[in-house]
PDB file of N, CA and C in Angstrom:
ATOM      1  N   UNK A   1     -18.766  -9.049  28.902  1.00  0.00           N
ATOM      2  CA  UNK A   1     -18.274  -8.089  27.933  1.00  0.00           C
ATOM      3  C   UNK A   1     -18.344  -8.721  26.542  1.00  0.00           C
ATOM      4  N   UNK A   2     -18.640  -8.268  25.426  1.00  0.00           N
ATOM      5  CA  UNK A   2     -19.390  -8.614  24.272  1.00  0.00           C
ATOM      6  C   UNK A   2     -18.089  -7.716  23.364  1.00  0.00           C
ATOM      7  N   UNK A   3     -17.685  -7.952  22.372  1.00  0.00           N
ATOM      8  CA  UNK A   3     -16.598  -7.762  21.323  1.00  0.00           C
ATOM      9  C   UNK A   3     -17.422  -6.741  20.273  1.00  0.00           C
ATOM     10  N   UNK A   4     -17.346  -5.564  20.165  1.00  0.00           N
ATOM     11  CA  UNK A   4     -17.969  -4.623  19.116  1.00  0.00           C
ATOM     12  C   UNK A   4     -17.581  -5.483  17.744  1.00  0.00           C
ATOM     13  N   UNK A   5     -18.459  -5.751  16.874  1.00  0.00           N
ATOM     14  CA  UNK A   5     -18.022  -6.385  15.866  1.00  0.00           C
ATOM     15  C   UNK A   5     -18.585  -5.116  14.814  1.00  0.00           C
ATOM     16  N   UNK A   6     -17.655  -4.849  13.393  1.00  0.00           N
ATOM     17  CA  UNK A   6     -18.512  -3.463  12.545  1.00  0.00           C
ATOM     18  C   UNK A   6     -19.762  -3.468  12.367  1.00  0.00           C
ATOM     19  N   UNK A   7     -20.616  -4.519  12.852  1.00  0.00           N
ATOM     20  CA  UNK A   7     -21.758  -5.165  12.080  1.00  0.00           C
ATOM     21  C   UNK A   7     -22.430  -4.272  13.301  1.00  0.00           C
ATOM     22  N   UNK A   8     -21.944  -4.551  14.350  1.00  0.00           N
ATOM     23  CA  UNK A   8     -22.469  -3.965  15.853  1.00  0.00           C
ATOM     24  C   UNK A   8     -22.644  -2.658  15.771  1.00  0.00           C
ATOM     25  N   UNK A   9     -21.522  -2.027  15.746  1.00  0.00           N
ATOM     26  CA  UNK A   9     -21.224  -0.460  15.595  1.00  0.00           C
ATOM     27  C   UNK A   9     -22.162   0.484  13.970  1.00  0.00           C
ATOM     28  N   UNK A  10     -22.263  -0.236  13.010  1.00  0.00           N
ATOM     29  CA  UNK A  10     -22.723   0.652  11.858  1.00  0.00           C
ATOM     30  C   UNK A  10     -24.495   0.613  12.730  1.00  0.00           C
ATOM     31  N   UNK A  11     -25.162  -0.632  13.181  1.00  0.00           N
ATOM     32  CA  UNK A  11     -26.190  -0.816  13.816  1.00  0.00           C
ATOM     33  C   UNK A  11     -26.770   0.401  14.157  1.00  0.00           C
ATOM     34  N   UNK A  12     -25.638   0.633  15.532  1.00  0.00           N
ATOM     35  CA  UNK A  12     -25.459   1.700  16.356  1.00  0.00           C
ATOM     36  C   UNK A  12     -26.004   2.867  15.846  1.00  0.00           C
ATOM     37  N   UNK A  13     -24.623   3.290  15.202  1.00  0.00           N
ATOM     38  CA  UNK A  13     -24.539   4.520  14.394  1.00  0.00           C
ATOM     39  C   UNK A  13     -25.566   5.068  13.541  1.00  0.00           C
ATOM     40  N   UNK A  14     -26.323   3.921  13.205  1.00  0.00           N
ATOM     41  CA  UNK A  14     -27.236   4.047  12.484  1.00  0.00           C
ATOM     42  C   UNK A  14     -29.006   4.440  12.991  1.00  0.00           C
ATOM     43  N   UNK A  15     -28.909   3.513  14.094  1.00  0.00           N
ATOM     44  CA  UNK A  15     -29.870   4.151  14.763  1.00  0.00           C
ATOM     45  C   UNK A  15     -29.618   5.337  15.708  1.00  0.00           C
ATOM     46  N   UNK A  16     -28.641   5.983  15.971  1.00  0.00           N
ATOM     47  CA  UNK A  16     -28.701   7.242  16.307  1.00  0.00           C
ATOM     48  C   UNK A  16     -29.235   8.128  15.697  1.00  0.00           C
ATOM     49  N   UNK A  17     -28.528   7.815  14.572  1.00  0.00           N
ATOM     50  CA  UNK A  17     -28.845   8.869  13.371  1.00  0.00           C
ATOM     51  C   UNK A  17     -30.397   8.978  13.396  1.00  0.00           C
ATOM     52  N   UNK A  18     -30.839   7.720  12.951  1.00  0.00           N
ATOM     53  CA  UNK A  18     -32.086   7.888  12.532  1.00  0.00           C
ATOM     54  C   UNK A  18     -32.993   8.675  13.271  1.00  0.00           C
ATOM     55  N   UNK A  19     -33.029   8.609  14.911  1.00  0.00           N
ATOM     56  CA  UNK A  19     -33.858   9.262  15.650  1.00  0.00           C
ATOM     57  C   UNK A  19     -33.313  10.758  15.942  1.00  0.00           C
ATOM     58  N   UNK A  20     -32.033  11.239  15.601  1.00  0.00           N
ATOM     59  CA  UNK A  20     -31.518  12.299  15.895  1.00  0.00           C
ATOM     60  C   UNK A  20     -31.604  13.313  14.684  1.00  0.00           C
ATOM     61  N   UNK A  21     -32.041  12.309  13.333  1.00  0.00           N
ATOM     62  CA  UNK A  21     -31.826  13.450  11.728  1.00  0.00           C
ATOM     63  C   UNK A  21     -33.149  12.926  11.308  1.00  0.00           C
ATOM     64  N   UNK A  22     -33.985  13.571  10.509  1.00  0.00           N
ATOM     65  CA  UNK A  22     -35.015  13.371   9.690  1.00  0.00           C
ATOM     66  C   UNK A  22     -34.907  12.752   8.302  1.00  0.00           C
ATOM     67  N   UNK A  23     -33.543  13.363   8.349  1.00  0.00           N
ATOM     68  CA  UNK A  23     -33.340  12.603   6.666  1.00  0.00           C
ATOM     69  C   UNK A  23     -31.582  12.376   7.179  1.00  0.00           C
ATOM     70  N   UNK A  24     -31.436  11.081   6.822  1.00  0.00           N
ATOM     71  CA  UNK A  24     -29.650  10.899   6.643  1.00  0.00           C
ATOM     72  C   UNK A  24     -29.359   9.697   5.679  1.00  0.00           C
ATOM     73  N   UNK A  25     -28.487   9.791   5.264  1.00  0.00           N
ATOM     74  CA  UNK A  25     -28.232   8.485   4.302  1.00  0.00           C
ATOM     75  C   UNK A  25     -27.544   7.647   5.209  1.00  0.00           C
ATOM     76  N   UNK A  26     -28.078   5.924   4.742  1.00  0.00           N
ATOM     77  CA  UNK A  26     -27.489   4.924   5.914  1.00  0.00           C
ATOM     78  C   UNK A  26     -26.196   4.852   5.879  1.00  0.00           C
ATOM     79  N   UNK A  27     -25.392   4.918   6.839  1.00  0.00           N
ATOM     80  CA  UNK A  27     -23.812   4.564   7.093  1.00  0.00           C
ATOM     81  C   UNK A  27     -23.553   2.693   6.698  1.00  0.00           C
ATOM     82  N   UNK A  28     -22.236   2.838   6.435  1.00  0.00           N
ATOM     83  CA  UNK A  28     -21.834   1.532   6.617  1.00  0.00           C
ATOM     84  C   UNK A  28     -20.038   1.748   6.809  1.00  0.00           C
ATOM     85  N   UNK A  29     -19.730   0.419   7.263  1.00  0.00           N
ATOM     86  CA  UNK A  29     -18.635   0.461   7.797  1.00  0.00           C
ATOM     87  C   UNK A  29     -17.798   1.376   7.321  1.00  0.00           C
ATOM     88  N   UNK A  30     -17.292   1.972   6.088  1.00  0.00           N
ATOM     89  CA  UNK A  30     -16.240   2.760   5.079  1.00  0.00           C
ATOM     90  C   UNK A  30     -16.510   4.016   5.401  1.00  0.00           C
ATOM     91  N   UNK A  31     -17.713   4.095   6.118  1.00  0.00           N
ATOM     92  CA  UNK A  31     -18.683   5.958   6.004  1.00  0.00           C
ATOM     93  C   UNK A  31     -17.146   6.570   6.906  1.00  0.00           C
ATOM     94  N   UNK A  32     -16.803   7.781   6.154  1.00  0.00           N
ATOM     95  CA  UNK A  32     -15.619   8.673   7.203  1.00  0.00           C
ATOM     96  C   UNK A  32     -16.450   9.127   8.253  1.00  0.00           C
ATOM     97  N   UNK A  33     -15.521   9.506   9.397  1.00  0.00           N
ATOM     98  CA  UNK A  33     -16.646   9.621  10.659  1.00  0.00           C
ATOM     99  C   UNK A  33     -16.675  11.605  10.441  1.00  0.00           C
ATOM    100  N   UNK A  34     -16.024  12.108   9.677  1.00  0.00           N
ATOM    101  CA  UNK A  34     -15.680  13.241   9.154  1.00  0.00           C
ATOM    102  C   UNK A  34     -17.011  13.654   8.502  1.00  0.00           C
ATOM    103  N   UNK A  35     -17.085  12.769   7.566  1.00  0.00           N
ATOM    104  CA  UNK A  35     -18.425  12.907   6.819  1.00  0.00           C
ATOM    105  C   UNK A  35     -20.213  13.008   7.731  1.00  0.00           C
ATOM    106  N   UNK A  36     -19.848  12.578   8.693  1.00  0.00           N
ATOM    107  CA  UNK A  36     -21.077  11.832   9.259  1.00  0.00           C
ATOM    108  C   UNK A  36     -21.558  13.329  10.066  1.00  0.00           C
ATOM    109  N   UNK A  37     -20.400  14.500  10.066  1.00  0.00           N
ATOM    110  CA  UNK A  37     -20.870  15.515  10.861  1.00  0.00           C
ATOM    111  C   UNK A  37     -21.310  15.710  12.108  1.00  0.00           C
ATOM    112  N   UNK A  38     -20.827  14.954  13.133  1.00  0.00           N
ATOM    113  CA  UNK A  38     -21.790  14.639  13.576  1.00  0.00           C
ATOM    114  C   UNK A  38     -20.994  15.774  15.303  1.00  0.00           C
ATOM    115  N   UNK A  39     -22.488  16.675  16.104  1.00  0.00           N
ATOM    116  CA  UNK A  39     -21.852  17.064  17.169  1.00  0.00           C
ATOM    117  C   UNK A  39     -21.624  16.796  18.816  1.00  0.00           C
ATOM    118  N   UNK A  40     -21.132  16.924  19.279  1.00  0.00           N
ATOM    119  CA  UNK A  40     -20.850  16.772  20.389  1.00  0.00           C
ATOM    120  C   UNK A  40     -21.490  15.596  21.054  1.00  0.00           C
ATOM    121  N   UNK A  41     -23.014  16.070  20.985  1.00  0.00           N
ATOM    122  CA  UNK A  41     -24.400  15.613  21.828  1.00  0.00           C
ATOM    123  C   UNK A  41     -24.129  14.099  20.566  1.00  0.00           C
ATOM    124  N   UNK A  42     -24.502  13.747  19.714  1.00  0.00           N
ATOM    125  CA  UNK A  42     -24.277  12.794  18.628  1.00  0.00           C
ATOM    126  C   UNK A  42     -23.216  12.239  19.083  1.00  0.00           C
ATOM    127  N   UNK A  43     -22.019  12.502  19.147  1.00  0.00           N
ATOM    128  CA  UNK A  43     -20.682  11.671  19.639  1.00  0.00           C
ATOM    129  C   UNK A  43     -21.367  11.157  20.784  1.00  0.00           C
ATOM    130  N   UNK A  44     -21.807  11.675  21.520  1.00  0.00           N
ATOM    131  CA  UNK A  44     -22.335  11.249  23.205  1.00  0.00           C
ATOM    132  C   UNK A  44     -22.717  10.020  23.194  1.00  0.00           C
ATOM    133  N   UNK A  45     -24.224  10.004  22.436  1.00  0.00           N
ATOM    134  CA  UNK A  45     -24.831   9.044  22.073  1.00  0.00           C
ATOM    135  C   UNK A  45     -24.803   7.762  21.284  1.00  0.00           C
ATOM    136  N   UNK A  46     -23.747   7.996  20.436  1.00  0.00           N
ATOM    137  CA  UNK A  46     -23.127   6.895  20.018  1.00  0.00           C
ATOM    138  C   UNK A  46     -22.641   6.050  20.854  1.00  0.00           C
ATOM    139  N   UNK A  47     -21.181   6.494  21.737  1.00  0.00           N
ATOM    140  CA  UNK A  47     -20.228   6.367  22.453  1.00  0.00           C
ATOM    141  C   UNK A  47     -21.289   5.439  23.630  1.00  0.00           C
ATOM    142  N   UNK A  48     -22.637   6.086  24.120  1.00  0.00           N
ATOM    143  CA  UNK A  48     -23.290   5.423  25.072  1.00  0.00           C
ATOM    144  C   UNK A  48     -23.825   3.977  24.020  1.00  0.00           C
ATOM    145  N   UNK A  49     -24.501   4.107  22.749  1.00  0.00           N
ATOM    146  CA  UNK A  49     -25.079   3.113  22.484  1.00  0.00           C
ATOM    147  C   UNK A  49     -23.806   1.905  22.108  1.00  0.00           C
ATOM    148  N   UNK A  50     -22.442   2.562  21.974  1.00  0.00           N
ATOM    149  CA  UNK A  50     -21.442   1.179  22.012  1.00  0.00           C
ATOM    150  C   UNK A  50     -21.478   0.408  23.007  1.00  0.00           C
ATOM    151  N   UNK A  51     -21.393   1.645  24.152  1.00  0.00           N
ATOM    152  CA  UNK A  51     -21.051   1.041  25.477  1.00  0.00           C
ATOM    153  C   UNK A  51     -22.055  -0.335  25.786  1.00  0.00           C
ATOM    154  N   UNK A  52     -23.110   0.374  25.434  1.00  0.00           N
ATOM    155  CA  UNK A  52     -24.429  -0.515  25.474  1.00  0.00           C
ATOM    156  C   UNK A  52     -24.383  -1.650  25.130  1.00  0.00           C
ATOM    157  N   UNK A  53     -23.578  -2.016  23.606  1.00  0.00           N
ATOM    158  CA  UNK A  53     -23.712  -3.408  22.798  1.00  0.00           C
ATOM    159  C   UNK A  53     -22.889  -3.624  23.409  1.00  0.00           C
ATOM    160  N   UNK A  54     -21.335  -3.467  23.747  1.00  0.00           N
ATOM    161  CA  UNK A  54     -20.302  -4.215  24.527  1.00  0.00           C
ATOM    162  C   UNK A  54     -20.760  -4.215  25.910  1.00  0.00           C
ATOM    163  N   UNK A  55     -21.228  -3.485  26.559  1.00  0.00           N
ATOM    164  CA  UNK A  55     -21.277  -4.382  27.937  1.00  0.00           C
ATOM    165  C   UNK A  55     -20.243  -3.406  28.637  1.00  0.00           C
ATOM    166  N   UNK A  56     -19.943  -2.582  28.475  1.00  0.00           N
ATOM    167  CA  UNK A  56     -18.200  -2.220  28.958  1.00  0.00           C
ATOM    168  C   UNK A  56     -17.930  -0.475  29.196  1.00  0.00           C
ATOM    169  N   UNK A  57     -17.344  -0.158  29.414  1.00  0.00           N
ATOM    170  CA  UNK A  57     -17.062   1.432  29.294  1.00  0.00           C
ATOM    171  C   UNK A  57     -15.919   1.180  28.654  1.00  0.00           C
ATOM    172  N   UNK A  58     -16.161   1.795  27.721  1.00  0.00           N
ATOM    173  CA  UNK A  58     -15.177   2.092  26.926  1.00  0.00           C
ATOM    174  C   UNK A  58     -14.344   3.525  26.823  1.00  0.00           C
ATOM    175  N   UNK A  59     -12.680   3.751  26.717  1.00  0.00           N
ATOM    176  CA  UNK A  59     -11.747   4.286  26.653  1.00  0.00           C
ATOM    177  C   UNK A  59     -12.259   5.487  25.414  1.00  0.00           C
ATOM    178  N   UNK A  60     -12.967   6.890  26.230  1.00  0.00           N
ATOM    179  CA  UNK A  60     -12.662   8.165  24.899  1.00  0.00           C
ATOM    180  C   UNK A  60     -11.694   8.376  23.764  1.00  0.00           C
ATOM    181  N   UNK A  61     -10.451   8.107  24.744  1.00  0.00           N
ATOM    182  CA  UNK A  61      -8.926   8.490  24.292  1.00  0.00           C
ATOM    183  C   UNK A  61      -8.660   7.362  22.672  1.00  0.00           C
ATOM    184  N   UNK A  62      -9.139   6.306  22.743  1.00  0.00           N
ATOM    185  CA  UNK A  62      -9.094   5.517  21.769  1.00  0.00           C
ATOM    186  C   UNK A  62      -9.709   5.654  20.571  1.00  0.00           C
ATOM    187  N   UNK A  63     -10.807   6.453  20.440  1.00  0.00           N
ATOM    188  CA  UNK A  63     -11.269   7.085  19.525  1.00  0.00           C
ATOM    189  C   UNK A  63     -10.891   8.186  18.218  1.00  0.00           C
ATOM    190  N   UNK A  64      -9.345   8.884  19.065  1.00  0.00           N
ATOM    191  CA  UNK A  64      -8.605   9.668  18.257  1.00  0.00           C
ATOM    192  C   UNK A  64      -8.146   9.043  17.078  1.00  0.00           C
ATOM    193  N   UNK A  65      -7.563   7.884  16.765  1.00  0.00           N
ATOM    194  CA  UNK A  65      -6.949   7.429  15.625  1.00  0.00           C
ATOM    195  C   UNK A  65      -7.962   6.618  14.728  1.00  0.00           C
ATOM    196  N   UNK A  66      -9.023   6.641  14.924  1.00  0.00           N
ATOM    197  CA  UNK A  66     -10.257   6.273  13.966  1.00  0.00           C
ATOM    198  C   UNK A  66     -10.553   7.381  13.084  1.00  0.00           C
ATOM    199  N   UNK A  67     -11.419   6.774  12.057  1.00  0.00           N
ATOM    200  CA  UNK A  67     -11.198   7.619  10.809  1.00  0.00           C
ATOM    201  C   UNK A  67     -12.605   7.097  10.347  1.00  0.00           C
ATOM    202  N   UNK A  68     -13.180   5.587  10.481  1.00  0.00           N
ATOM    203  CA  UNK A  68     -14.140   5.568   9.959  1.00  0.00           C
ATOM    204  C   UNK A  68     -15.200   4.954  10.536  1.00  0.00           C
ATOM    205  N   UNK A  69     -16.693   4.680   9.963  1.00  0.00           N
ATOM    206  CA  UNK A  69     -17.290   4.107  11.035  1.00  0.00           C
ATOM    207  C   UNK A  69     -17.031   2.632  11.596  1.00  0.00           C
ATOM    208  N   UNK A  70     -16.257   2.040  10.683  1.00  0.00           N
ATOM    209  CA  UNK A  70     -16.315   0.312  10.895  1.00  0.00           C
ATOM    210  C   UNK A  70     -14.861   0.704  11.939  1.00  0.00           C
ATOM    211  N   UNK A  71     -14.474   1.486  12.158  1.00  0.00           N
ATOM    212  CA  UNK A  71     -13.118   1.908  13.091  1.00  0.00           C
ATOM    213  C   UNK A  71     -13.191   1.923  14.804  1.00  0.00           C
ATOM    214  N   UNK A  72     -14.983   2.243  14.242  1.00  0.00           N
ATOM    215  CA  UNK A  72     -15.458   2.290  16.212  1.00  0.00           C
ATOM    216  C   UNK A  72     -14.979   1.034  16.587  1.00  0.00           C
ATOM    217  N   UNK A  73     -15.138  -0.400  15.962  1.00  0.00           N
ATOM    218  CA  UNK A  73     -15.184  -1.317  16.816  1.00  0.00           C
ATOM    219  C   UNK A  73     -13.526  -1.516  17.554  1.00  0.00           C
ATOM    220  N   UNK A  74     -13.018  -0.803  16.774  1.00  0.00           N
ATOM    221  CA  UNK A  74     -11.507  -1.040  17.737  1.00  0.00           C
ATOM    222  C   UNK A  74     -11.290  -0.586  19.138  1.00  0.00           C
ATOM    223  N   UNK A  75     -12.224   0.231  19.527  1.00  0.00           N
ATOM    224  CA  UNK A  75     -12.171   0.872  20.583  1.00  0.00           C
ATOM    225  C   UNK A  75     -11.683   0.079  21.738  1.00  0.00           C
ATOM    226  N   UNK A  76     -11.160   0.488  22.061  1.00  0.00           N
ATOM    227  CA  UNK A  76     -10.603  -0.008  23.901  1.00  0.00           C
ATOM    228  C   UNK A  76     -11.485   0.447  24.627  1.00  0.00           C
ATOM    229  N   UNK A  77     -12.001  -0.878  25.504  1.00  0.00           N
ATOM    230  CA  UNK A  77     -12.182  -0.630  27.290  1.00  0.00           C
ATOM    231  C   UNK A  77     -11.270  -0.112  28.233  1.00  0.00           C
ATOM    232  N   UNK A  78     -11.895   0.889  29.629  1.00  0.00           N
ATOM    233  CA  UNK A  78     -11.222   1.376  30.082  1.00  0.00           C
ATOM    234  C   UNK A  78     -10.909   0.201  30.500  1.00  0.00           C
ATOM    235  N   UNK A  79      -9.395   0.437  31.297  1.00  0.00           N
ATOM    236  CA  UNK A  79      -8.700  -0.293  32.053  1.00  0.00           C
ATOM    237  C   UNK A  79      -8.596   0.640  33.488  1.00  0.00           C
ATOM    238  N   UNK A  80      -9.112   0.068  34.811  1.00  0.00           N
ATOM    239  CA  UNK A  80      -8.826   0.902  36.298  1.00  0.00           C
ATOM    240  C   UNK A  80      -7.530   0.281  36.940  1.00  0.00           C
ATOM    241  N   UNK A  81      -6.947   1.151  37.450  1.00  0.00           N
ATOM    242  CA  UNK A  81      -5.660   1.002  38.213  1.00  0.00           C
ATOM    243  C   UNK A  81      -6.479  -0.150  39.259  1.00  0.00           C
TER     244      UNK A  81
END
């Protein structure tokens, strides 16, 4: 399991974008995740390419109190009973 560092996550975010928008301006850590517009299918893909750099499944539910992009890296791994 590998530690999302912001450096990790804007990466991410960034190459989603790129293959998912034709034109987007690059994110960096401060970008609001408000701003970034981004739907459903986009959340998806992010959420998979974190999972990806950490190594881990990571916790949906932890995502609510983020606000920006350098915010992904706080995310929690699930924890199984």
């Amino acid at each position: 399991m590998t530690v999302l560092t912001e450096a990790m996550v804007v990466d991410a975010v960034n190459e989603v974008l790129s293959i998912k928008r034709h034109q987007f301006a690059p994110v960096e850590a401060g970008t609001s995740l408000t701003e970034l517009d981004l739907d459903s299918l986009d959340v998806a893909e992010v959420f998979m390419a974190l999972e990806d750099c950490s190594g881990t499944e990571l916790d949906p539910d932890s995502v609510r109190s983020l606000e920006t992009v350098g915010d992904l890296a706080r995310m929690r791994p699930i924890k199984y009973a």
